[in-house]
PDB file of N, CA and C in Angstrom:
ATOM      1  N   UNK A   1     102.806  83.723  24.122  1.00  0.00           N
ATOM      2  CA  UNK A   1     103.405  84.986  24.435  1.00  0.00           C
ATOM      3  C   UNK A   1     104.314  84.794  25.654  1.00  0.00           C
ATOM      4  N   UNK A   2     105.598  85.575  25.527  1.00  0.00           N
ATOM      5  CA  UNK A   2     106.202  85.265  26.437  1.00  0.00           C
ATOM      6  C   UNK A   2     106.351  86.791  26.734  1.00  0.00           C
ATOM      7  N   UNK A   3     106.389  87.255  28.568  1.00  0.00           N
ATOM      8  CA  UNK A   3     106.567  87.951  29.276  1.00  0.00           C
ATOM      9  C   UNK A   3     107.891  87.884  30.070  1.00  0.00           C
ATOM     10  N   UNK A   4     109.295  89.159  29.540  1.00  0.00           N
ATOM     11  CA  UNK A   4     110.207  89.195  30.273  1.00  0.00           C
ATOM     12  C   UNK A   4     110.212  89.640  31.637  1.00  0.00           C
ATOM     13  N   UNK A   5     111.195  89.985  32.431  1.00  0.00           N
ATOM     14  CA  UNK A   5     111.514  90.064  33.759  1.00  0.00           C
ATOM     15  C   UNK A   5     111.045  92.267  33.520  1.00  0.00           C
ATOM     16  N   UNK A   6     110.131  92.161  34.176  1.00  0.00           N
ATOM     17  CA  UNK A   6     110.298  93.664  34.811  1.00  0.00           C
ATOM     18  C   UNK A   6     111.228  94.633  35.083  1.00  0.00           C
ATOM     19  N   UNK A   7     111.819  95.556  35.017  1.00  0.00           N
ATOM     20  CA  UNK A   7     112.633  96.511  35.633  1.00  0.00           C
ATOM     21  C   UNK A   7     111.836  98.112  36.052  1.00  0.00           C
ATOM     22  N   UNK A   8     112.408  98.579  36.573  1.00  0.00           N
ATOM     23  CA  UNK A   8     112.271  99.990  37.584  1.00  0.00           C
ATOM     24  C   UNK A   8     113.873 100.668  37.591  1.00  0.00           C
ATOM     25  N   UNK A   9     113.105 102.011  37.679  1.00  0.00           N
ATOM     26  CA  UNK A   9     114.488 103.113  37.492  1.00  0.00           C
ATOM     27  C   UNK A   9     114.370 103.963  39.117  1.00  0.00           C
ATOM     28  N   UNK A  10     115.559 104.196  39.472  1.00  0.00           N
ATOM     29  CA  UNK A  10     115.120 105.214  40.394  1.00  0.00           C
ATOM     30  C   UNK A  10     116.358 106.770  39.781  1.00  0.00           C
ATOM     31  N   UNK A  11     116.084 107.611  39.886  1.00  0.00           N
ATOM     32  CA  UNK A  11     117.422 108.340  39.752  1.00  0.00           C
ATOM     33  C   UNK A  11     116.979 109.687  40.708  1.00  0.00           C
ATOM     34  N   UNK A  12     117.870 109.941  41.416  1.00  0.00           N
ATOM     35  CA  UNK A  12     118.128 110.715  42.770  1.00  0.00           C
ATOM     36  C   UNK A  12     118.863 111.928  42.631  1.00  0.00           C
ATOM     37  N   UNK A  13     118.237 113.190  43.239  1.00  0.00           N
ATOM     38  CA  UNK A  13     119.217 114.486  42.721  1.00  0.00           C
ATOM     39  C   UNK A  13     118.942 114.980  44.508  1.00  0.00           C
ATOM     40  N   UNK A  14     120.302 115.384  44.896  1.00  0.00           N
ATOM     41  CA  UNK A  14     120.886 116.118  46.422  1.00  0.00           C
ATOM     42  C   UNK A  14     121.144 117.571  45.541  1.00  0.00           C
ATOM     43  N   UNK A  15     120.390 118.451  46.232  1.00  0.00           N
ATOM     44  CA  UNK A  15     121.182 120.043  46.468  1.00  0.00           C
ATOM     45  C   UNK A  15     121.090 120.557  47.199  1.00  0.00           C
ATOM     46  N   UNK A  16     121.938 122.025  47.329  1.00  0.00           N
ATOM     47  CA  UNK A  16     122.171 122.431  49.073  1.00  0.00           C
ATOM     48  C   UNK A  16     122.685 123.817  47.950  1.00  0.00           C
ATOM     49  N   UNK A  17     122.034 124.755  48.334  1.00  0.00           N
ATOM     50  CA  UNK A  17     122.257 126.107  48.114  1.00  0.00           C
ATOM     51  C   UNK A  17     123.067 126.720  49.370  1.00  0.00           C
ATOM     52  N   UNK A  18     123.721 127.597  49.191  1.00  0.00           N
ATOM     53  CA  UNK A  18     124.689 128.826  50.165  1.00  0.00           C
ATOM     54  C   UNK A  18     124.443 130.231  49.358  1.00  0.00           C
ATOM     55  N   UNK A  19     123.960 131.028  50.310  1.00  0.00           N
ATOM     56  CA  UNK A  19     124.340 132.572  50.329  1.00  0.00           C
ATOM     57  C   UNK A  19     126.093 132.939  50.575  1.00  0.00           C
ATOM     58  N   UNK A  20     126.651 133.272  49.320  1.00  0.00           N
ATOM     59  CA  UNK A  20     128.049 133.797  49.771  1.00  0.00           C
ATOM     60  C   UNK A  20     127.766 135.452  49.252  1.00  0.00           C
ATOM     61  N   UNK A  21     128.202 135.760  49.720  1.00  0.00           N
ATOM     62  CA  UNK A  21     127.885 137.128  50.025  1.00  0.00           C
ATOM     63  C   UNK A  21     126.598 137.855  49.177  1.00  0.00           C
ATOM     64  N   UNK A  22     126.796 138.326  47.790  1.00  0.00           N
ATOM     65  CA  UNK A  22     125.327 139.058  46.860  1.00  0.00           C
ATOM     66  C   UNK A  22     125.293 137.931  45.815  1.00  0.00           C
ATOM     67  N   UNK A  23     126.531 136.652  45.755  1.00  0.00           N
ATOM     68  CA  UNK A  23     126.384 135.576  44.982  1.00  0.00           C
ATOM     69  C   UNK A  23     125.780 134.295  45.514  1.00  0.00           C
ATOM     70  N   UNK A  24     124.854 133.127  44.606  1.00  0.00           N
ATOM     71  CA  UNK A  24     124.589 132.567  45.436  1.00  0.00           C
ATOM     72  C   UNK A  24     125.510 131.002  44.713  1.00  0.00           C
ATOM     73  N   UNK A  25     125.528 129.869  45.677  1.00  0.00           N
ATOM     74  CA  UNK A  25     126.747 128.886  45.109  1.00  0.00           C
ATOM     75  C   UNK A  25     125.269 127.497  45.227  1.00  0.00           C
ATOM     76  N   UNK A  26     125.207 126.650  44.636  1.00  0.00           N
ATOM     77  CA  UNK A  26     124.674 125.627  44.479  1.00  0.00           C
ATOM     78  C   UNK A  26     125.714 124.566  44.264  1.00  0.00           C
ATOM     79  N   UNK A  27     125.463 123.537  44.837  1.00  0.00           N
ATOM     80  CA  UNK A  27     125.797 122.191  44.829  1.00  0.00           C
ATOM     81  C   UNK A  27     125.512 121.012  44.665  1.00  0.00           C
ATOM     82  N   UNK A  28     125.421 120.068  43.516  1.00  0.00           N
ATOM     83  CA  UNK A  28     124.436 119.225  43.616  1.00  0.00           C
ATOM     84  C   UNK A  28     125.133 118.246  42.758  1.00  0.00           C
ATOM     85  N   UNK A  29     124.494 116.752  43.342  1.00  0.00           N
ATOM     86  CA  UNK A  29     124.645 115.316  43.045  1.00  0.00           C
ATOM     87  C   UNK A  29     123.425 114.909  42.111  1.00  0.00           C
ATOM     88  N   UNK A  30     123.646 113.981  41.717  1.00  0.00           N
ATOM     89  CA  UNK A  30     123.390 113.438  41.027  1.00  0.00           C
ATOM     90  C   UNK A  30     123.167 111.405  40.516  1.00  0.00           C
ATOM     91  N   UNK A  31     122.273 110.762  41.427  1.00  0.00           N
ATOM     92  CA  UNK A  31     122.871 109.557  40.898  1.00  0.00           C
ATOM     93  C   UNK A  31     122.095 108.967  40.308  1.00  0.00           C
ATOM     94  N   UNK A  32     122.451 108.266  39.393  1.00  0.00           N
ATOM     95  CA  UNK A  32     121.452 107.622  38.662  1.00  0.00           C
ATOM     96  C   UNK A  32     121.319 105.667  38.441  1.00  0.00           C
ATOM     97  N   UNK A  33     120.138 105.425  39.089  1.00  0.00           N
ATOM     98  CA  UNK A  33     120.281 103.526  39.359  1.00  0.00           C
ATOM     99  C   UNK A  33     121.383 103.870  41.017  1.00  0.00           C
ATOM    100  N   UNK A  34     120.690 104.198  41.660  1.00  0.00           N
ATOM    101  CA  UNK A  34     121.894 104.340  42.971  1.00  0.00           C
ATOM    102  C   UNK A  34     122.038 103.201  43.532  1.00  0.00           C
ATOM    103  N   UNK A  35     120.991 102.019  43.283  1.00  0.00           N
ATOM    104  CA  UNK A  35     120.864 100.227  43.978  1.00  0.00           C
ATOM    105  C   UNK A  35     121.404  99.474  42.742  1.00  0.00           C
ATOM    106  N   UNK A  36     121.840 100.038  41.693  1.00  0.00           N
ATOM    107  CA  UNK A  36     122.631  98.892  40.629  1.00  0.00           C
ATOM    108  C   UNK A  36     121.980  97.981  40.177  1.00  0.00           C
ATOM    109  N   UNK A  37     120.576  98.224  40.199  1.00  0.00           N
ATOM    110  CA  UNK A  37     120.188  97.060  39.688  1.00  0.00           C
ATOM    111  C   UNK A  37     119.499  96.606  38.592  1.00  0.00           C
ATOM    112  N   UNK A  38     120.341  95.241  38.481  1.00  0.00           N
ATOM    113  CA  UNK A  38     119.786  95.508  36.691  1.00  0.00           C
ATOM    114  C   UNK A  38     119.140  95.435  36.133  1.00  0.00           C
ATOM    115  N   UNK A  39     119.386  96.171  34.449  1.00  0.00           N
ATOM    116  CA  UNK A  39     117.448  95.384  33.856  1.00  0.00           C
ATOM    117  C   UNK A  39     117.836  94.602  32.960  1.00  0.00           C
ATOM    118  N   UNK A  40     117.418  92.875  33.100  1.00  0.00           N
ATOM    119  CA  UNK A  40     117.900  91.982  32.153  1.00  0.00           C
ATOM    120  C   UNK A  40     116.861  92.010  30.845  1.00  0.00           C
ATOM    121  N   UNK A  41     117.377  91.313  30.027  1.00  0.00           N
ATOM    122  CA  UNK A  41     116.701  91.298  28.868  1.00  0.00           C
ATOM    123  C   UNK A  41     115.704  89.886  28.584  1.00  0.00           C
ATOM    124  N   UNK A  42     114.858  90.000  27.787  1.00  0.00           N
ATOM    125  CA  UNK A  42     113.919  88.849  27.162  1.00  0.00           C
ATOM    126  C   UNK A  42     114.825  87.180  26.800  1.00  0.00           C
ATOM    127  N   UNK A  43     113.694  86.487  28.092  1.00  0.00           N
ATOM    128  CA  UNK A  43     114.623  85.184  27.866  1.00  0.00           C
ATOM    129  C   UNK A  43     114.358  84.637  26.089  1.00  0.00           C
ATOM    130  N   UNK A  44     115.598  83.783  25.815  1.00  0.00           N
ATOM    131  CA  UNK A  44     115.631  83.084  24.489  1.00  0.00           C
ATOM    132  C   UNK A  44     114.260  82.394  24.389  1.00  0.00           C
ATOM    133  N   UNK A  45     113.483  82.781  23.094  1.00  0.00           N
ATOM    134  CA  UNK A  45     112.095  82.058  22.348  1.00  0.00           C
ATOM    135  C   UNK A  45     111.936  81.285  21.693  1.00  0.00           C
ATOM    136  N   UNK A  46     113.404  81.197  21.092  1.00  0.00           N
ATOM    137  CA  UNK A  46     113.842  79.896  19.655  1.00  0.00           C
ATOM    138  C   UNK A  46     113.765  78.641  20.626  1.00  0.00           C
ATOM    139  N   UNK A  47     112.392  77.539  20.671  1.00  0.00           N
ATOM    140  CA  UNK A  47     112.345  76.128  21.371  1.00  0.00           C
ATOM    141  C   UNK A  47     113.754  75.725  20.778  1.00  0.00           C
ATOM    142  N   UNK A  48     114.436  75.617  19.369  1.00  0.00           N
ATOM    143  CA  UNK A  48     115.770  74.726  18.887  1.00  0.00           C
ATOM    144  C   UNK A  48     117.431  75.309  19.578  1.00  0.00           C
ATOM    145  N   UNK A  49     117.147  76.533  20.416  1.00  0.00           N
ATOM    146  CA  UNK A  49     118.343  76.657  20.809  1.00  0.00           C
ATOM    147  C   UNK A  49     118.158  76.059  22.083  1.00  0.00           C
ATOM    148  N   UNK A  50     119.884  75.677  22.360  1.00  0.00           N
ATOM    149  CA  UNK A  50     119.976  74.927  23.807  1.00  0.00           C
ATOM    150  C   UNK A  50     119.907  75.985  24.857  1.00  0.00           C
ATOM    151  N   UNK A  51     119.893  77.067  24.897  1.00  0.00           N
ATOM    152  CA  UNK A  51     119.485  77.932  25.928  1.00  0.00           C
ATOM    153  C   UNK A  51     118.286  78.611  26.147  1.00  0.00           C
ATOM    154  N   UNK A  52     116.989  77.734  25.842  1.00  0.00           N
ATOM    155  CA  UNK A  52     115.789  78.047  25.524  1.00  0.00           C
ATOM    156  C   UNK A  52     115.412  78.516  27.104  1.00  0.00           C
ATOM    157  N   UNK A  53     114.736  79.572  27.120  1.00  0.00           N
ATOM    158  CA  UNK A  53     114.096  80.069  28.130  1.00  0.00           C
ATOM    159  C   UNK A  53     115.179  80.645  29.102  1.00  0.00           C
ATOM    160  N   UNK A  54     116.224  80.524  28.731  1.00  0.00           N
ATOM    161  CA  UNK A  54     117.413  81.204  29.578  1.00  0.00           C
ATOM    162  C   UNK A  54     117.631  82.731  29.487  1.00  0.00           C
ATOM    163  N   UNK A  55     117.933  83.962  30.384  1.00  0.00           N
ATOM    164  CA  UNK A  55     118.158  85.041  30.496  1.00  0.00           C
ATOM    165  C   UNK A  55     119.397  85.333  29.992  1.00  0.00           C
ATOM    166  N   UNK A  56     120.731  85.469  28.611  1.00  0.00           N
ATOM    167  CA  UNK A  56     121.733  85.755  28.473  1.00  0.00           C
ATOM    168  C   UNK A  56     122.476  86.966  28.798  1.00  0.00           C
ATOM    169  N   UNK A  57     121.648  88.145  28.691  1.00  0.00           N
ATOM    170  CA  UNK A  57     122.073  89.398  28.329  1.00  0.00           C
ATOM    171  C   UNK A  57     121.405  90.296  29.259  1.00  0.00           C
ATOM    172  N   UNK A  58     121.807  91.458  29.556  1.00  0.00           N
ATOM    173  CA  UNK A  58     120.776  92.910  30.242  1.00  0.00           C
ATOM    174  C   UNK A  58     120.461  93.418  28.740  1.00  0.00           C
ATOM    175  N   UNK A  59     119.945  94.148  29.222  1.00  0.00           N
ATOM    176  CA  UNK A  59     119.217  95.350  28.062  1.00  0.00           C
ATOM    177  C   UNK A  59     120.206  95.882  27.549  1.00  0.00           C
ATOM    178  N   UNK A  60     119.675  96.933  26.445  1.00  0.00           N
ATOM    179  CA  UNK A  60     120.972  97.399  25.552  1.00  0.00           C
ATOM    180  C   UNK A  60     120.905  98.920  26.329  1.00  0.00           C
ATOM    181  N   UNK A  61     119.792  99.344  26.693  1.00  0.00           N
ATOM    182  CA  UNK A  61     119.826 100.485  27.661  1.00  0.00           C
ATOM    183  C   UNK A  61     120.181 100.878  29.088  1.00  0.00           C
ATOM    184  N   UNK A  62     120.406  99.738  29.221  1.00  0.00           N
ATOM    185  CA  UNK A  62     121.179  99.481  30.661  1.00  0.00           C
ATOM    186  C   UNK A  62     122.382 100.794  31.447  1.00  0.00           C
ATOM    187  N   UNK A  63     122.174 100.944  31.912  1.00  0.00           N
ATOM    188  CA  UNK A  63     123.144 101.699  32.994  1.00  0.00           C
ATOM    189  C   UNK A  63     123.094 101.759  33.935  1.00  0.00           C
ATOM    190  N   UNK A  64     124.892 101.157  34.260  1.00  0.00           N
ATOM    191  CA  UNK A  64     125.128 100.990  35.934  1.00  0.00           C
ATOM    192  C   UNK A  64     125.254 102.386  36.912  1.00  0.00           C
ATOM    193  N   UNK A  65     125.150 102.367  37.923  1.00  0.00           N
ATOM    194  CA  UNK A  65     125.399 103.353  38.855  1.00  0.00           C
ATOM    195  C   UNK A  65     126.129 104.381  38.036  1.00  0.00           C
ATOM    196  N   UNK A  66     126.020 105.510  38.102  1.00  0.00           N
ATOM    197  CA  UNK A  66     126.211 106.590  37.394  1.00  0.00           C
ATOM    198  C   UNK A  66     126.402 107.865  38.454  1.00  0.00           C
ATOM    199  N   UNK A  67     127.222 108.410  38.465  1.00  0.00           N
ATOM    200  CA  UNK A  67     127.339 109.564  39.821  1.00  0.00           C
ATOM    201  C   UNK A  67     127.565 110.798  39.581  1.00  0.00           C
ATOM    202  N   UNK A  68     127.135 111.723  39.178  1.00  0.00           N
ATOM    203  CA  UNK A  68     127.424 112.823  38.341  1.00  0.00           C
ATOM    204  C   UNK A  68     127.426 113.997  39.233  1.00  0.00           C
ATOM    205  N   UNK A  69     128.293 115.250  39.936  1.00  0.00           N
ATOM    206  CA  UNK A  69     128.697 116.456  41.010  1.00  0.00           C
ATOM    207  C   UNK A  69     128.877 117.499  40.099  1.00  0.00           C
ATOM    208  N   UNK A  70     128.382 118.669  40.496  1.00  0.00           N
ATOM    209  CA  UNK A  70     128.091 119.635  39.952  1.00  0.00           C
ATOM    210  C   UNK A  70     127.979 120.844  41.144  1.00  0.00           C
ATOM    211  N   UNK A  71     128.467 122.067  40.536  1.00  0.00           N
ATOM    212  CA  UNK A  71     128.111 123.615  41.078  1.00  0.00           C
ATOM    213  C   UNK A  71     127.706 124.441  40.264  1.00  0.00           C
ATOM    214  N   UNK A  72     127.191 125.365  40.279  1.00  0.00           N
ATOM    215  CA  UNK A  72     127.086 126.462  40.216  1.00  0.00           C
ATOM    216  C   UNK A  72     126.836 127.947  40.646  1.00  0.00           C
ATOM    217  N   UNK A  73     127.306 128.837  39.904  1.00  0.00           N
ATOM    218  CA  UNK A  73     127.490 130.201  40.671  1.00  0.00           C
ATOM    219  C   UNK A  73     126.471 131.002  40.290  1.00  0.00           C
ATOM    220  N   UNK A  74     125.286 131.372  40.785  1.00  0.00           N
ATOM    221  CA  UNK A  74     124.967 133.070  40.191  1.00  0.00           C
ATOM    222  C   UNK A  74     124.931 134.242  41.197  1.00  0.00           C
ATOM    223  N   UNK A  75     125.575 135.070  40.235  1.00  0.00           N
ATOM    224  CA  UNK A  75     125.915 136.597  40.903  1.00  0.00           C
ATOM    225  C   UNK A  75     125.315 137.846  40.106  1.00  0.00           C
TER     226      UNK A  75
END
């Protein structure tokens, strides 16, 4: 049995509400993987390839830093 490399997610949300007058305004971030770091994929198992035990690829679910800003209004 072979055991790949581990990964961890972090994803981070900033908001900051304001009273504008009887409406209220929200503001908010969004980041997702904010340290970039990646999640590689399962080293090669085939003993006959020449890159046996080598890491080629990240995951197919992978996503880099991602930054997503947003408001909203309710009145």
């Amino acid at each position: 049995m072979v055991t790949g490399p581990s990964f961890w997610s972090l994803d981070t949300v900033l908001t900051k509400g304001f009273q504008v007058g009887a409406m209220r305004l929200q503001l908010r971030v969004e980041i997702y993987n904010p340290f970039n770091v990646p999640m590689l994929a399962n080293p090669i198992t085939d003993v006959s390839n020449a890159n046996f035990g080598q890491i080629l690829t990240s995951r197919t679910v992978y996503l880099p830093r991602t930054l997503q800003i947003g408001t909203r209004l309710d009145w």
